[in-house]
Protein backbone atom coordinates (compact mmCIF):
# COMPACT_ATOMS: atom_id res chain seq x y z
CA UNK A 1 -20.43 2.09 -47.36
CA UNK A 2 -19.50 3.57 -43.79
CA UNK A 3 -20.59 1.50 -41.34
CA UNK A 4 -22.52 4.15 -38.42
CA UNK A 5 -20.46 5.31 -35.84
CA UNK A 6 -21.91 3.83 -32.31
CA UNK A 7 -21.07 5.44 -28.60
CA UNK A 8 -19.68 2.72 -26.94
CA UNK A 9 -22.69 3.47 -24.14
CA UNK A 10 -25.14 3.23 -26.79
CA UNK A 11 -25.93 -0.04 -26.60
CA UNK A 12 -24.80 -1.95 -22.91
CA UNK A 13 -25.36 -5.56 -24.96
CA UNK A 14 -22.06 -4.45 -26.49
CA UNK A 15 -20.69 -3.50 -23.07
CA UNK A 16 -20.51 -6.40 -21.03
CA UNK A 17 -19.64 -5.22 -17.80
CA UNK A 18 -20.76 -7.24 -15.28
CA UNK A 19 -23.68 -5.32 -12.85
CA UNK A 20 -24.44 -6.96 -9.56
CA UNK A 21 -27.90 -5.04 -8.64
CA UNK A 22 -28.68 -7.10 -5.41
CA UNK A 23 -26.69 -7.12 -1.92
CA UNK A 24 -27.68 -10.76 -2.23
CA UNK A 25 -24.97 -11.04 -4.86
CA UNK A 26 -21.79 -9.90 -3.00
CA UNK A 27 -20.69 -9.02 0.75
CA UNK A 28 -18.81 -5.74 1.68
CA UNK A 29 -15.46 -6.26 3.20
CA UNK A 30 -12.09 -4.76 3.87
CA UNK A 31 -9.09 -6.19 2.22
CA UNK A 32 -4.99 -5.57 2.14
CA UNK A 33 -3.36 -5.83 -0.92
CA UNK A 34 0.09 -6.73 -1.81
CA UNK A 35 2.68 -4.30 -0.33
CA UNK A 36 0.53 -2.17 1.58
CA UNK A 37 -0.83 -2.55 5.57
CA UNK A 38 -3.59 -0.18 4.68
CA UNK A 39 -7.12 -1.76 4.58
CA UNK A 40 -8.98 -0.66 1.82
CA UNK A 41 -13.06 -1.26 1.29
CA UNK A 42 -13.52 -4.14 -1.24
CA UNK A 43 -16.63 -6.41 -2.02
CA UNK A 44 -16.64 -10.28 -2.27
CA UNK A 45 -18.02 -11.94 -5.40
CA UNK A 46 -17.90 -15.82 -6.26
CA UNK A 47 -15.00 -16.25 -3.98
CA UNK A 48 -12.61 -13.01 -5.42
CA UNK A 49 -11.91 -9.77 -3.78
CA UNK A 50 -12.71 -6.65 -5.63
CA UNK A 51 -11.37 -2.96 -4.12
CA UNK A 52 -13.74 -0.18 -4.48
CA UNK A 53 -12.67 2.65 -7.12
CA UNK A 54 -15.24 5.61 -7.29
CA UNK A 55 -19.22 5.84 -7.06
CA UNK A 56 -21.15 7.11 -10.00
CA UNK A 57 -24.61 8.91 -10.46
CA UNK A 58 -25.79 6.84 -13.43
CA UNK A 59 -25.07 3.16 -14.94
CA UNK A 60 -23.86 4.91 -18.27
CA UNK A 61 -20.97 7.02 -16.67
CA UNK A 62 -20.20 3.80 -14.20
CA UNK A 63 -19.57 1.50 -17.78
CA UNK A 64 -17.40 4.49 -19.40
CA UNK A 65 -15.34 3.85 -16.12
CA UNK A 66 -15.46 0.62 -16.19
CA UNK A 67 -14.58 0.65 -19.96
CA UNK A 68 -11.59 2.70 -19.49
CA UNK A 69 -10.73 0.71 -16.66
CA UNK A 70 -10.81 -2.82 -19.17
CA UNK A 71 -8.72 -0.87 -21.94
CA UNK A 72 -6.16 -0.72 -19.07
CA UNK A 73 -6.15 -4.35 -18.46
CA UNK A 74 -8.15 -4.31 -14.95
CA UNK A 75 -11.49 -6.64 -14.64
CA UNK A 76 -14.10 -4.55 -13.25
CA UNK A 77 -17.38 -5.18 -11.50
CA UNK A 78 -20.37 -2.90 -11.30
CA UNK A 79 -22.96 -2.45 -8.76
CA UNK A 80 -25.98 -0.71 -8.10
CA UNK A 81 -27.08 0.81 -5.06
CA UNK A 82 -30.11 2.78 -4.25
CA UNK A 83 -28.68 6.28 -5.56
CA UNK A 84 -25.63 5.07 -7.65
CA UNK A 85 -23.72 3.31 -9.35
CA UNK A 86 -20.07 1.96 -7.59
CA UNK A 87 -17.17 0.64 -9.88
CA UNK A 88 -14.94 -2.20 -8.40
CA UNK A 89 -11.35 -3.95 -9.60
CA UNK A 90 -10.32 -7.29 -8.81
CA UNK A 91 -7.61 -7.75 -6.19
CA UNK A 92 -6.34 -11.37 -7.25
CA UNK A 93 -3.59 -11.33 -4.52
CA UNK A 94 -5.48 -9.32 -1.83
CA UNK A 95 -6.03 -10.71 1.69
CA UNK A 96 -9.07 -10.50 3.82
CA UNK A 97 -8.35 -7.77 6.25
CA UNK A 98 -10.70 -7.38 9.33
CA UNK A 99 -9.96 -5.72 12.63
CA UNK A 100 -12.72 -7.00 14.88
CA UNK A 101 -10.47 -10.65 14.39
CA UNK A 102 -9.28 -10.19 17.73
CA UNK A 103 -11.78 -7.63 18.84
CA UNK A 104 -14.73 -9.18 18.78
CA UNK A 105 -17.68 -7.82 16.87
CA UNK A 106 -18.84 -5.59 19.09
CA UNK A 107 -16.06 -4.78 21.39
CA UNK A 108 -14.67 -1.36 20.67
CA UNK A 109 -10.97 -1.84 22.53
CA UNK A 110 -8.71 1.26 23.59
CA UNK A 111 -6.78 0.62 20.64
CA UNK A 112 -9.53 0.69 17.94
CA UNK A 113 -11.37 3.54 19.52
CA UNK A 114 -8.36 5.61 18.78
CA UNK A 115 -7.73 4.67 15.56
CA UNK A 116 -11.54 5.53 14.82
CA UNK A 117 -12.11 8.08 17.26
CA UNK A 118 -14.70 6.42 19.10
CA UNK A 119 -15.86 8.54 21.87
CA UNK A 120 -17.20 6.44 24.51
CA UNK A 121 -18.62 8.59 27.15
CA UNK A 122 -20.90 12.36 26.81
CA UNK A 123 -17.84 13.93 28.50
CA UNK A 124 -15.84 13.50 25.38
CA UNK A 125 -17.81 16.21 23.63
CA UNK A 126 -20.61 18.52 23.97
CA UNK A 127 -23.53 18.49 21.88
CA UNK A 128 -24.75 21.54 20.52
CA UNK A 129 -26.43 22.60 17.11
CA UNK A 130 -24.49 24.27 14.46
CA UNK A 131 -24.88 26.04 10.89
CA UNK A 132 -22.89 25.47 8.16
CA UNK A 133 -22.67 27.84 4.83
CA UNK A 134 -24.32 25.70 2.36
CA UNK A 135 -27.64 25.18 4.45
CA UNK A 136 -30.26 27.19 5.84
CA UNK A 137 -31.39 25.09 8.40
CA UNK A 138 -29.05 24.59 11.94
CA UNK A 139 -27.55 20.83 12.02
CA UNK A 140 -27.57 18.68 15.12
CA UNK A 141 -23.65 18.03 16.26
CA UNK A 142 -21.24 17.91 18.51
CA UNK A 143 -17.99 19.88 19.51
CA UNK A 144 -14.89 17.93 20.15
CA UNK A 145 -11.15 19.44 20.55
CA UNK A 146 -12.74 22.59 19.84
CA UNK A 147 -13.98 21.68 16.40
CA UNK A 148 -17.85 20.91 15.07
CA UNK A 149 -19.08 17.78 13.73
CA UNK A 150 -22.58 17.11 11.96
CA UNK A 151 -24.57 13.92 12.78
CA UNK A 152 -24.73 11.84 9.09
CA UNK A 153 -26.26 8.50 10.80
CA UNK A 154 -26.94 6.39 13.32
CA UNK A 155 -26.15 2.52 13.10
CA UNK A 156 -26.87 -0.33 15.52
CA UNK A 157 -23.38 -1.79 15.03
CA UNK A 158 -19.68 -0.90 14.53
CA UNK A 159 -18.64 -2.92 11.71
CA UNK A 160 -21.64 -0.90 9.47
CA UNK A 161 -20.16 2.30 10.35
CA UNK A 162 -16.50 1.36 9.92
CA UNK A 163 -17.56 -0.06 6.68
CA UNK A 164 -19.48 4.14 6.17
CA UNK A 165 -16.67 5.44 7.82
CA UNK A 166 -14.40 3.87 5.37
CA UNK A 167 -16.42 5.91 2.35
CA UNK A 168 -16.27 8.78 4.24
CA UNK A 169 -12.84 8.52 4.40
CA UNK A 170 -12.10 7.97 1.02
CA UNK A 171 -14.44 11.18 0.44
CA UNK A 172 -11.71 13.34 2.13
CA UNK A 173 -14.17 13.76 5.37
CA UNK A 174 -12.81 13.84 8.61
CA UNK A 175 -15.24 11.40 11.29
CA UNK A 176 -15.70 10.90 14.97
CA UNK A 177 -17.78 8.09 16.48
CA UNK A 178 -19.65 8.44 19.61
CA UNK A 179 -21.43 5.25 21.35
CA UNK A 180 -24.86 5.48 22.43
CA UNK A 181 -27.40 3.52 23.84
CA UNK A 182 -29.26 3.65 20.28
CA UNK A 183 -25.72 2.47 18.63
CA UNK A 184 -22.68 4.06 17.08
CA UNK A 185 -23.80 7.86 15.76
CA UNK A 186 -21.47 8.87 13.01
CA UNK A 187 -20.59 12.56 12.59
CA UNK A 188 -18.86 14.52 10.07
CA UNK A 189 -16.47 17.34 10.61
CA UNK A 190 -17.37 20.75 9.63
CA UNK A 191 -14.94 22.95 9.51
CA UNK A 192 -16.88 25.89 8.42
CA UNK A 193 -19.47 25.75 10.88
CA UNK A 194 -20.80 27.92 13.21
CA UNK A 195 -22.20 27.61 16.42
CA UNK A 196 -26.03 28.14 16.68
């Protein structure tokens, strides 16, 4: 007799990839792995480094990742967010990589505002309200060197939007920072925009 054929999703008691569903269980981070000077976003978990890989819409298409991910040899670590799913691999030999280590928390120096394009004063850029293709209603943004960026989010503190910045990044979108007396706005370039 055939024994029933079973998706591998069907049943997660026969998929145990580990899900951490609680902020409580890990800390974000930025690592530097072996051969490369790049930082990359990573979590922390029980004292290993884990890189982030891709961000899924539901826990069953985050396991078939992860699954595929196992069959390759990687160990992979799931967690939930409020929208998602993200799938991370363990980094045995990666190092801790942080660049407020000589910065300071909340010290945004020359050097770092360039590499993030931090604008630090209103004469950097002009605000001014845009509309973009996809949406009916006009955006709130900015224009700086002659290009337009939408506001995504303000945070009260650099390291939260390096860490959103980072995402953003690995997104393929292109980010400016300007600081504010209600924190660090974060704004998105849109390159099809027009000016409203």
């Amino acid at each position: 007799m055939q024994s029933p054929v079973r998706s591998p999703l069907s049943n997660h008691a026969s998929n145990p990839l580990p899900i951490l569903r609680s902020r409580q269980e890990y800390r974000s981070c930025h690592v530097r792995l072996p051969g490369s000077s790049e930082r990359v976003a990573a979590i922390a978990h029980n004292g290993q480094y884990y890189s982030f890989f891709r961000v899924e819409k539901t826990e069953d298409r985050a396991r078939e990742i992860g699954d595929r991910l196992l069959r390759k040899g990687h160990t992979v670590l799931l967690t939930q967010t409020p929208k998602a799913y993200a799938v991370w691999i363990l980094e045995p030999e990666a190092e801790v990589a942080s660049i407020f280590a000589t910065a300071g928390t909340h010290v945004v120096t020359p050097k770092l505002a360039t590499a993030l394009r931090v604008l630090n004063s209103p004469t950097q850029y002009q605000p001014c309200y845009i509309r973009v293709p996809d949406l009916e209603k006009r955006l709130v943004a900015i224009c700086y060197q002659s290009q337009y960026y939408s506001l995504f989010k303000v945070l009260d503190d650099l390291p939260q939007a390096l860490e959103l910045i980072n995402r953003l990044r690995y997104r393929g979108d292109e980010t400016v920072i300007t600081h504010t007396a209600k924190g660090f706005a974060l704004w998105i370039l849109e390159p099809d925009a027009t000016l409203d």
